[in-house]
Protein backbone atom coordinates (compact mmCIF):
# COMPACT_ATOMS: atom_id res chain seq x y z
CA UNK A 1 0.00 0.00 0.00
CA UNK A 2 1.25 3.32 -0.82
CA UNK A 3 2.48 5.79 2.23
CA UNK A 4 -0.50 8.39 3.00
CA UNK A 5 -0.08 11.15 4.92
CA UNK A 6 -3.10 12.74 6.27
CA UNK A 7 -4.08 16.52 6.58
CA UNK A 8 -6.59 18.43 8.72
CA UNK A 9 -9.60 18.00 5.68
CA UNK A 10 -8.88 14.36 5.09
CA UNK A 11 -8.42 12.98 8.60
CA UNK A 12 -7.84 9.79 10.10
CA UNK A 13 -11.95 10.19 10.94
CA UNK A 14 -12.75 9.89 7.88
CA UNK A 15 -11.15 6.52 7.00
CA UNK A 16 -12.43 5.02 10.49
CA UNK A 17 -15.98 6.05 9.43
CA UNK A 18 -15.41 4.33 6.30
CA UNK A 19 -13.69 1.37 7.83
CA UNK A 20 -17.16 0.82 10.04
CA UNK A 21 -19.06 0.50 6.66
CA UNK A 22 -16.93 -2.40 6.13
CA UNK A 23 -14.88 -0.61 3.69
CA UNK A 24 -11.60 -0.99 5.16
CA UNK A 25 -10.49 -3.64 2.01
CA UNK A 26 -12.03 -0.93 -0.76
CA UNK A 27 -9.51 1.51 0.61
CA UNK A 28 -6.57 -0.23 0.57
CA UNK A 29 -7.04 -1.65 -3.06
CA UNK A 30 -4.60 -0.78 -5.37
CA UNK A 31 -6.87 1.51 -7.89
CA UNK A 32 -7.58 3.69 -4.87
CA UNK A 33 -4.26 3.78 -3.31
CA UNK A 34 -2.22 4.11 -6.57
CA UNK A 35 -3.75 7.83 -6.38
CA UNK A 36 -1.10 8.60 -3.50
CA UNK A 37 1.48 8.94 -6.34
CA UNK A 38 -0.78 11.56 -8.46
CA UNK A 39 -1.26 15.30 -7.60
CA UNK A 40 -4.68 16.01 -8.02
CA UNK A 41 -3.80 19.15 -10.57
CA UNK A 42 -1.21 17.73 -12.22
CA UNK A 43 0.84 20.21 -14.20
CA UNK A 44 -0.78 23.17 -12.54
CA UNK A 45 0.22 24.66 -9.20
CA UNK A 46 3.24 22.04 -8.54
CA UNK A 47 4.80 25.17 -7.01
CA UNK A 48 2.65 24.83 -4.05
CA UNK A 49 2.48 20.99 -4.27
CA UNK A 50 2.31 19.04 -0.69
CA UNK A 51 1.63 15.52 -0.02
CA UNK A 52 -1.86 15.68 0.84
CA UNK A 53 -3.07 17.38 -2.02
CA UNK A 54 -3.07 13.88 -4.12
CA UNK A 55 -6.16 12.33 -6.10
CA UNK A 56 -6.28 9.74 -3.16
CA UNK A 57 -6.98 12.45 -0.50
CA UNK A 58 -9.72 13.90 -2.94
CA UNK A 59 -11.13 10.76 -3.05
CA UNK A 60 -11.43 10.29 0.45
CA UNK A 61 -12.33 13.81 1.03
CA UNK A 62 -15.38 12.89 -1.60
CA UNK A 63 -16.30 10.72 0.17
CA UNK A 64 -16.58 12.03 4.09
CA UNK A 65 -18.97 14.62 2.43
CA UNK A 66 -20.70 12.07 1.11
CA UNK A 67 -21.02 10.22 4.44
CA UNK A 68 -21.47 14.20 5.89
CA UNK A 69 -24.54 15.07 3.66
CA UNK A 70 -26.42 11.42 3.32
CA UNK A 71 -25.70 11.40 7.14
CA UNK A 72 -28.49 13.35 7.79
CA UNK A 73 -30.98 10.79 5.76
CA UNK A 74 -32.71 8.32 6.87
CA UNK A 75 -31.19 5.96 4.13
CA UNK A 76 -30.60 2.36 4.77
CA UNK A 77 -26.50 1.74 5.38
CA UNK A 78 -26.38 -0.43 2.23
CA UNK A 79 -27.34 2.42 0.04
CA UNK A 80 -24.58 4.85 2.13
CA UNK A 81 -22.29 2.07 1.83
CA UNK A 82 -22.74 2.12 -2.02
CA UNK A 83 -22.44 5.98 -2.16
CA UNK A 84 -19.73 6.02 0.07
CA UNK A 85 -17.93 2.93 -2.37
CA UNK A 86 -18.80 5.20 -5.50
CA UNK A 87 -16.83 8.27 -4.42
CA UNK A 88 -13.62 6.46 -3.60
CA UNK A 89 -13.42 5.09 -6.54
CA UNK A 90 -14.51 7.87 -8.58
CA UNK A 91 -11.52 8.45 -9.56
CA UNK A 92 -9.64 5.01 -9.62
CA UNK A 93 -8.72 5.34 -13.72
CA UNK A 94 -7.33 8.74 -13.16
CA UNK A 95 -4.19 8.75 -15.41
CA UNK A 96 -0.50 10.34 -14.10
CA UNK A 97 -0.43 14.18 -14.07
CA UNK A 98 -4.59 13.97 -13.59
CA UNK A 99 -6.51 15.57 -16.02
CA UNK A 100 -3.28 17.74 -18.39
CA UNK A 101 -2.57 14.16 -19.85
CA UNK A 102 -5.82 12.68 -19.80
CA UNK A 103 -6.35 12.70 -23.58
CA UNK A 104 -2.95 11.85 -24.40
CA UNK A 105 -2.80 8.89 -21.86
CA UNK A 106 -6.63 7.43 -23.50
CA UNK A 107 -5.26 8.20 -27.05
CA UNK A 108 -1.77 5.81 -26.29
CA UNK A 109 -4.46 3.41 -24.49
CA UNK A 110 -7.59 3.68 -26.18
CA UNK A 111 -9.54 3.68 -23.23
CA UNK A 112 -11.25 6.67 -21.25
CA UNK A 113 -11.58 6.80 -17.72
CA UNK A 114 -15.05 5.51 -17.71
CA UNK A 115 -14.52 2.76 -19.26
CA UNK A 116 -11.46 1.61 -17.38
CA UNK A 117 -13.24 1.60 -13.86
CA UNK A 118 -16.06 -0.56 -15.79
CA UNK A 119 -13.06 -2.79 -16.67
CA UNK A 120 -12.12 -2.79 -13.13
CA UNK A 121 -15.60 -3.25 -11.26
CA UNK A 122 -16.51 -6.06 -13.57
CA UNK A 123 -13.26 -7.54 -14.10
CA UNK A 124 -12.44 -7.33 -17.40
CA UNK A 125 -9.63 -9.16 -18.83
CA UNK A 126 -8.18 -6.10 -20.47
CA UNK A 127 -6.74 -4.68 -17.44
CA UNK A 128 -3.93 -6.60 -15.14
CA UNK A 129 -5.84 -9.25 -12.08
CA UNK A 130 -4.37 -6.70 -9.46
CA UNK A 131 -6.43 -3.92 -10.96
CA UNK A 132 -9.10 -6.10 -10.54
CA UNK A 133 -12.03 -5.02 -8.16
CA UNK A 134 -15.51 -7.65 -8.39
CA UNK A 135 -14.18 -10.47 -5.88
CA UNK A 136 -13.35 -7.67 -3.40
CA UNK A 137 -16.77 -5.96 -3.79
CA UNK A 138 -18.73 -9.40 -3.60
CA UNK A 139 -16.49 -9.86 -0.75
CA UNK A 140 -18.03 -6.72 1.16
CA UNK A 141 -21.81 -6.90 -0.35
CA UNK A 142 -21.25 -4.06 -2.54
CA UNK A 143 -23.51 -4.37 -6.03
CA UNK A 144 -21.34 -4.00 -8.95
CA UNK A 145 -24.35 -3.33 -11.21
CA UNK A 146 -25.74 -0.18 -8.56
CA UNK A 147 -22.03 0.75 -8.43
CA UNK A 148 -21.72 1.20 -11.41
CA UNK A 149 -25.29 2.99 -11.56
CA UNK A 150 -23.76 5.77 -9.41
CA UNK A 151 -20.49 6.45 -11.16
CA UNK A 152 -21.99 6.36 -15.07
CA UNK A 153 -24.16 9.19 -15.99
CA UNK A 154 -25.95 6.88 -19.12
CA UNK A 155 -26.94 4.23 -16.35
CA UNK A 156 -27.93 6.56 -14.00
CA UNK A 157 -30.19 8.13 -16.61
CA UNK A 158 -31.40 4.63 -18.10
CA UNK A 159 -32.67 3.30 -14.60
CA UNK A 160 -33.58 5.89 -12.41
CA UNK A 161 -37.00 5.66 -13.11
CA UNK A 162 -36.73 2.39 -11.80
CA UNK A 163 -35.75 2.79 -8.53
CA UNK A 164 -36.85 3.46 -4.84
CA UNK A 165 -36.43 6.89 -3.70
CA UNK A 166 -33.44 6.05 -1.83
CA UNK A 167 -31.29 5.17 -4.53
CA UNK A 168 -32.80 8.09 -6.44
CA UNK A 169 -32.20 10.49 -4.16
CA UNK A 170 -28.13 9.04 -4.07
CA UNK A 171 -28.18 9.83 -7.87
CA UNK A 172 -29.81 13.28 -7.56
CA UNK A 173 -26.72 14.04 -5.12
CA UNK A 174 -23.96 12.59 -7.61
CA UNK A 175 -25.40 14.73 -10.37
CA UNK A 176 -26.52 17.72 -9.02
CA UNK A 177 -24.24 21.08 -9.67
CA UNK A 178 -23.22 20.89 -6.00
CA UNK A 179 -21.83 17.16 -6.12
CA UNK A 180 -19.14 16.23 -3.55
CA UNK A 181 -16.47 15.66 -6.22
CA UNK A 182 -16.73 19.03 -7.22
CA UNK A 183 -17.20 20.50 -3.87
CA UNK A 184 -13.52 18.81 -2.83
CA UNK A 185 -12.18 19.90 -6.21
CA UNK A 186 -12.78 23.14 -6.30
CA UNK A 187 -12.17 24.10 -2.60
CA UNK A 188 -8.84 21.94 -2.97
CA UNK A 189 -7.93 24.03 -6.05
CA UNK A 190 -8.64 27.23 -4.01
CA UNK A 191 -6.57 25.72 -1.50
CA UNK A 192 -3.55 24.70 -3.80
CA UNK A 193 -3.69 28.33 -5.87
CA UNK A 194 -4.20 30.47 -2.70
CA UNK A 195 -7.85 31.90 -3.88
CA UNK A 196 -10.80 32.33 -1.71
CA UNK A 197 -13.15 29.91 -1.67
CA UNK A 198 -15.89 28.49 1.16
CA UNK A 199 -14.97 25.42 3.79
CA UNK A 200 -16.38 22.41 2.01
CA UNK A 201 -17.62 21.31 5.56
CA UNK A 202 -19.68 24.43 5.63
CA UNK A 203 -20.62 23.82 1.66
CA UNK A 204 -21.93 20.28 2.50
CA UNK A 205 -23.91 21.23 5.29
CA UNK A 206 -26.48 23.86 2.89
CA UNK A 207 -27.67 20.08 2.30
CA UNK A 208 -31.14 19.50 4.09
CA UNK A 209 -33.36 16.28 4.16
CA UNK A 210 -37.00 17.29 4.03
CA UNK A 211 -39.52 14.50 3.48
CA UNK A 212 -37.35 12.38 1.60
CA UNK A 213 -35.84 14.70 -0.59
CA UNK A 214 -32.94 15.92 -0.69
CA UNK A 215 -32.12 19.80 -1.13
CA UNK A 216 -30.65 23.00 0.03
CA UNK A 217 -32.39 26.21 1.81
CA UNK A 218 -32.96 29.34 0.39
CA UNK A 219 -30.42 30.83 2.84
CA UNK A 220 -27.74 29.12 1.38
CA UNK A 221 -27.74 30.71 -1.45
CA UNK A 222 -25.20 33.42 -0.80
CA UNK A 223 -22.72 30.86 0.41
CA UNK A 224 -23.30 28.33 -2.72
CA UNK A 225 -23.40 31.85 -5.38
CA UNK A 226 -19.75 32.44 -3.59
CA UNK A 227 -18.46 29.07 -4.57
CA UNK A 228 -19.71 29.26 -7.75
CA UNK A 229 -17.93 32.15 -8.09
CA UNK A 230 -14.91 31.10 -7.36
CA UNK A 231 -15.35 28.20 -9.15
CA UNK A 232 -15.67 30.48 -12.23
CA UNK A 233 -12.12 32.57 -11.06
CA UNK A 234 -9.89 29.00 -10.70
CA UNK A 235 -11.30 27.75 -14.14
CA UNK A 236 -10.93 31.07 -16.31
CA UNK A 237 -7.20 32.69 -13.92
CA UNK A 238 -5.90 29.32 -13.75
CA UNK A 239 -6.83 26.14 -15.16
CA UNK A 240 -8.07 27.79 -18.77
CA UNK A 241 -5.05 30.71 -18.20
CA UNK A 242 -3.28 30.60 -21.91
CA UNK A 243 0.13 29.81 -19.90
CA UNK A 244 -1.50 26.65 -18.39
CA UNK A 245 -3.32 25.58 -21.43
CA UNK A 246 0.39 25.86 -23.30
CA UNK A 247 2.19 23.91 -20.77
CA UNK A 248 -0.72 20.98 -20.73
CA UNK A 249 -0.86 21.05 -24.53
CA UNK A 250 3.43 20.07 -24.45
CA UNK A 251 3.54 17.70 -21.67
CA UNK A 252 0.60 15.82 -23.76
CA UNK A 253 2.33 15.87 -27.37
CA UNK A 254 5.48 14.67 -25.33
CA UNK A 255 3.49 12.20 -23.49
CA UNK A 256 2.35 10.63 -26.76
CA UNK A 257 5.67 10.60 -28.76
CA UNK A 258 7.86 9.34 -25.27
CA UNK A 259 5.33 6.53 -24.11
CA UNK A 260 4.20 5.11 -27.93
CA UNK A 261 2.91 1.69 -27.19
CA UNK A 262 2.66 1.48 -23.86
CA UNK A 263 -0.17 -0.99 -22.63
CA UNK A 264 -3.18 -0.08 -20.52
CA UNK A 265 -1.38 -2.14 -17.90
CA UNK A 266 1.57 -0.23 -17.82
CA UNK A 267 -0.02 3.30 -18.17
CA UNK A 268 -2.07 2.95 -14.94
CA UNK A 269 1.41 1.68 -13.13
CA UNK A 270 2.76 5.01 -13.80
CA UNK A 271 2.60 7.91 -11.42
CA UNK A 272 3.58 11.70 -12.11
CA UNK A 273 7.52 11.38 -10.85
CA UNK A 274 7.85 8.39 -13.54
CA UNK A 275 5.78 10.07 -15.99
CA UNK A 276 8.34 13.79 -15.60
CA UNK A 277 11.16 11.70 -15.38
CA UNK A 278 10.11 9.85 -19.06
CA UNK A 279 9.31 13.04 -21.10
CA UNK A 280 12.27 14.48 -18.92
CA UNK A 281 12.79 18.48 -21.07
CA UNK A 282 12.46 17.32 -23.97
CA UNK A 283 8.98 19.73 -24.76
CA UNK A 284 7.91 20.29 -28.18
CA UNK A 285 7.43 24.09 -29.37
CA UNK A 286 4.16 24.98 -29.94
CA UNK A 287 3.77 25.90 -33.56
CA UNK A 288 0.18 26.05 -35.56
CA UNK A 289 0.96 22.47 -36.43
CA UNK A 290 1.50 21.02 -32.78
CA UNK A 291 -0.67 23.26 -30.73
CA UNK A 292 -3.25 22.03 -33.11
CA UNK A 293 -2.32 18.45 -32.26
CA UNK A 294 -1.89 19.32 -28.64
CA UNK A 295 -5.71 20.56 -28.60
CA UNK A 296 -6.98 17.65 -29.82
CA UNK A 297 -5.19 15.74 -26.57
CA UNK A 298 -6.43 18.30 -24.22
CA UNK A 299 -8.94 16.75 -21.75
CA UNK A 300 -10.30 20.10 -20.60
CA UNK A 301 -12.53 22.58 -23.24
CA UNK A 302 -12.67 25.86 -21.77
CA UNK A 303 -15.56 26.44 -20.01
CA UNK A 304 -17.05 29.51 -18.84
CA UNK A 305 -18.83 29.31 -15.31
CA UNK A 306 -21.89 31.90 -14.31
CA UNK A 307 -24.88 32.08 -11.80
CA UNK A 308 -28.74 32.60 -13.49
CA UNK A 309 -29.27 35.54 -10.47
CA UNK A 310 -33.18 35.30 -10.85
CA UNK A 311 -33.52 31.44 -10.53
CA UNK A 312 -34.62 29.60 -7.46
CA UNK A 313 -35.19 33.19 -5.37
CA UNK A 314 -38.95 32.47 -5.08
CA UNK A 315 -38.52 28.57 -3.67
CA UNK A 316 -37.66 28.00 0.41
CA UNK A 317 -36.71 24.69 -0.55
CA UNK A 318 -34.33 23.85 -3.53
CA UNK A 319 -33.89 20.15 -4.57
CA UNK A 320 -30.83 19.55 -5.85
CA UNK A 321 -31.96 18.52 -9.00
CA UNK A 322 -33.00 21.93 -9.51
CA UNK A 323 -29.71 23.72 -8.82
CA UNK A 324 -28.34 23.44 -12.08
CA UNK A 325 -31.39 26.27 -13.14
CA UNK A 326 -29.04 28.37 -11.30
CA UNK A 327 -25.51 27.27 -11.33
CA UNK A 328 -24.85 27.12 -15.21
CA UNK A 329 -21.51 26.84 -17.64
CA UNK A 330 -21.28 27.50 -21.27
CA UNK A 331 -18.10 26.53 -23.93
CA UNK A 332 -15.97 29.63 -24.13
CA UNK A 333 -17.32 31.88 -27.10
């Protein structure tokens, strides 16, 4: 297992917590603890880099708020146990240097993330035994098929009409504009670039249960528009910044040219020191030619992030599958 070293957001607490769901085996598998070795921005911010700021403390953090918000449900402990199961592993396929190689590491591979941790949950003889998750889960009663349902956005949409309200309402939380994963991300990004941003603690706790639904209060409005907000400043000042959208576009064109035939096997060994250490300087110039290649690699479309001011204002009660009437983003003009 790979050394973790905890932080004051992703506490010993949280793992315990997880560990009395019976999920002490889940968090010690390889896909989850392989993310020790990757920062969760990748190329972006390394200047401030410290070792809790990894994709396996996101992943962890993801899931204490989803313990935090479901907490106050009355939901059966096998559907938190499947929630909690979804968000660490949300992230298992994540790829050295996150998301500024993504494309280049699923062009070399031919697989996308989604598809890997499919290959994983189900076992799929494309990917190496120890990647392998289904005996483990059967192991711990976890349901690879509602597993599954909670981490792909096509199943969720093909069954939820088919479900109880419980699972439904697990779904509504994973999909909504305020889900965990971005919660963590974005206050982590805040955290790693120095920018203001609200406590996830106090962002997960705008979450009310009333009547078996699941929503936020009218109140918490303010604090959620302020998170959007700065949501909107880390995307446009520094993950879409022209300097940051250069250096992502090299590392990928590098990526591709210094790790040509790798195997799927092989790419998920790798973690960002190996990965730097194989494309060592040797950076392409950008020229029409290769920035145009380099774009086509590129994991991450610009995005432009914005808050609809007059939606929701009228309603005491929001649902959270209503939030995105409010919370909006568009493709860059």
């Amino acid at each position: 297992m790979a050394t973790i070293t905890y932080c004051s957001d992703i506490t010993e607490d949280v793992t315990i917590r997880l560990e009395r769901l019976g999920l002490e085996g889940l968090i010690s598998a390889l896909p989850v603890t392989r993310l020790a070795g990757i920062y969760f921005m990748g190329l972006l911010g390394r200047e401030n880099k410290s070792p809790h700021q990894s994709r396996f403390h996101h992943s962890v953090a993801v899931a204490g708020l989803v313990l935090r918000i479901l907490g106050r449900t009355d939901l059966p402990e096998v559907i938190i146990r499947h929630a909690a199961s979804a968000a660490l592993l949300h992230d298992a396929s994540q790829w050295a240097l996150s998301h500024s190689c993504e494309g280049a590491f699923a062009r070399l591979t031919r697989f996308n993330n989604g598809r890997i941790i499919h290959a994983m949950i189900f076992e799929e003889p494309v990917l190496p035994p120890k990647y392998h998750l289904g005996k483990l889960l059967d192991r711990i009663s976890i349901d690879r098929d509602k597993l599954w349902m909670i981490l792909d956005r096509k199943k969720q949409c093909a069954t939820y009409g088919t479900l109880d309200a419980g699972w439904r309402l697990v779904l509504e939380l994973f999909s909504c504009s305020m889900h965990p994963d971005t919660i963590d991300g974005i206050t982590r990004a805040c955290e790693i670039f120095n920018l203001h941003c609200p406590s996830r603690e106090a962002l997960a706790d705008c979450f009310e249960y009333r009547t078996g639904s699941l929503g936020v209060r009218r109140t918490s409005l303010d604090l959620i528009d302020d998170f959007w907000r700065s949501k909107a400043t880390v995307y446009a000042d520094k993950i879409h910044d022209t300097s940051s959208i250069a250096l992502e576009l090299r590392y990928s064109l590098a990526v591709t040219e210094h790790l040509a035939g790798i195997s799927l096997g092989g790419a998920l060994d790798l973690d960002d020191t190996m990965v730097l250490n194989a494309v060592g300087h040797s950076l392409p110039n950008l020229t029409r030619k290769t920035a145009a290649q380099g774009y086509k690699l590129r994991f991450r479309e610009p995005r432009r992030y914005f808050i609809e001011r007059s939606a929701l204002e009228e309603r005491d009660f929001i649902l959270a599958s209503d939030l995105s009437l409010r919370y909006k983003s568009s493709a860059h003009a």
